[in-house]
Protein backbone atom coordinates (compact mmCIF):
# COMPACT_ATOMS: atom_id res chain seq x y z
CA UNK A 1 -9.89 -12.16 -11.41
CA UNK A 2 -6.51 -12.49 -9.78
CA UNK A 3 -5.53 -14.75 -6.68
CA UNK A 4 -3.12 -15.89 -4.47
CA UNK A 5 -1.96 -18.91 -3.66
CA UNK A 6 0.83 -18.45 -0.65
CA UNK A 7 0.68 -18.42 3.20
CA UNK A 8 1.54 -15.52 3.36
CA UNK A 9 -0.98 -12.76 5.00
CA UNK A 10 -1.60 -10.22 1.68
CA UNK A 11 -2.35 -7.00 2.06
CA UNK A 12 -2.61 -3.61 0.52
CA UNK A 13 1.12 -2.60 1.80
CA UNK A 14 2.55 -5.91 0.70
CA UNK A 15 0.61 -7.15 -2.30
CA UNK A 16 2.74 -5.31 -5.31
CA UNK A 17 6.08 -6.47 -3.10
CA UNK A 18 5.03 -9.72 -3.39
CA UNK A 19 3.69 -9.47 -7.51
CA UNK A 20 7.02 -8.10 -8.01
CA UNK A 21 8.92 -10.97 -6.41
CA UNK A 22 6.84 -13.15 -8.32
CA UNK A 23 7.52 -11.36 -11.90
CA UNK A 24 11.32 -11.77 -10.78
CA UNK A 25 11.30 -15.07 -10.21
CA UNK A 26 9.10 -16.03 -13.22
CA UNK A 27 11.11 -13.03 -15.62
CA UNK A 28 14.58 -14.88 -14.36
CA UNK A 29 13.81 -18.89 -14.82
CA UNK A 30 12.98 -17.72 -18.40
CA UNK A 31 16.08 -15.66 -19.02
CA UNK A 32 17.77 -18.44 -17.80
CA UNK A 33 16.50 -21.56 -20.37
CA UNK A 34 16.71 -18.30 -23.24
CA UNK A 35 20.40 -17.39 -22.91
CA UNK A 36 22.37 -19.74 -21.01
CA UNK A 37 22.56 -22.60 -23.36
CA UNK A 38 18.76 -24.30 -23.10
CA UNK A 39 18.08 -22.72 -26.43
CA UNK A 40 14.30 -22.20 -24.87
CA UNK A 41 12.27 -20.33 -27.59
CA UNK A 42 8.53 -19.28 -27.21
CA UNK A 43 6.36 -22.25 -27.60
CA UNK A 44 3.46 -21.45 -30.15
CA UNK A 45 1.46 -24.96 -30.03
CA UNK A 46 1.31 -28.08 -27.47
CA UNK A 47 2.84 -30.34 -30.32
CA UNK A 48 1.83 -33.36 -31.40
CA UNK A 49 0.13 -35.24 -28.66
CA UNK A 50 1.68 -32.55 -26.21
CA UNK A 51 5.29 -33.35 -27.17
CA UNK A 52 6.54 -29.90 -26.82
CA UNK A 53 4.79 -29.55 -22.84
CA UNK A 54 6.45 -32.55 -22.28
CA UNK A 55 9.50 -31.44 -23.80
CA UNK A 56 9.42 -27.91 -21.31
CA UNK A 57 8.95 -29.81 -18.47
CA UNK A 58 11.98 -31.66 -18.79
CA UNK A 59 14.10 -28.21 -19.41
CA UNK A 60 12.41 -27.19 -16.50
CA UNK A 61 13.55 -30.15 -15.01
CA UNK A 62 17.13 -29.70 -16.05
CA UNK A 63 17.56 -25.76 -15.04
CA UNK A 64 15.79 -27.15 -11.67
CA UNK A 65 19.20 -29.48 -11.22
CA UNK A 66 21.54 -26.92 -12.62
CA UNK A 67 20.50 -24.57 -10.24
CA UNK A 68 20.77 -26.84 -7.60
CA UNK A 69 24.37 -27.78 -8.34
CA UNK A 70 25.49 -24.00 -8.82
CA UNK A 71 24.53 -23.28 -5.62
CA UNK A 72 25.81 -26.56 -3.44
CA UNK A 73 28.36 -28.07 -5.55
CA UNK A 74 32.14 -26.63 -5.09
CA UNK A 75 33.69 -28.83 -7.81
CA UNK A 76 30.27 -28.20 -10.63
CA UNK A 77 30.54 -24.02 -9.32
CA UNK A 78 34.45 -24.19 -9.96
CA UNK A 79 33.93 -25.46 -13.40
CA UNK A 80 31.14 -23.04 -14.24
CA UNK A 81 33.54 -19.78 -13.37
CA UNK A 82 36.17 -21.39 -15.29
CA UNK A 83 33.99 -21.90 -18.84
CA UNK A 84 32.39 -18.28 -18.06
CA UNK A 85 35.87 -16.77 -18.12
């Protein structure tokens, strides 16, 4: 069984809208630790003593604060156009 957790009212009209926005946002963060430099490759085990969970969180963590400064700092977005060039 599926569920929601949002405040958002879900309906028939809305609900594959809103599973689609999910996938997107889920499909992206991954992209993002795969191919832009957090070398993120598909976890098979939970590590010793859950080293590797640990280990994603922090990544998680760290694309969290990247994305953060792409979007609101001038002088961390300049820098980023100029090394993508």
């Amino acid at each position: 069984m599926f569920s929601w957790v949002t405040d958002l009212e879900v309906t028939p009209v809305n609900a594959q809208r809103l599973a689609r926005a999910r996938w997107r946002i889920e499909n992206e963060t991954f992209n993002v630790m795969k191919n832009r430099g957090y070398h993120l490759e598909h976890n098979y085990g939970h590590g010793y003593a859950n080293l590797s969970t640990l280990l994603l969180l922090l990544m998680f963590l760290a694309v969290l604060t990247d994305q953060i400064q792409e979007a609101f700092c001038p002088l961390f977005g300049a820098a980023l156009k100029s090394f993508e060039q």
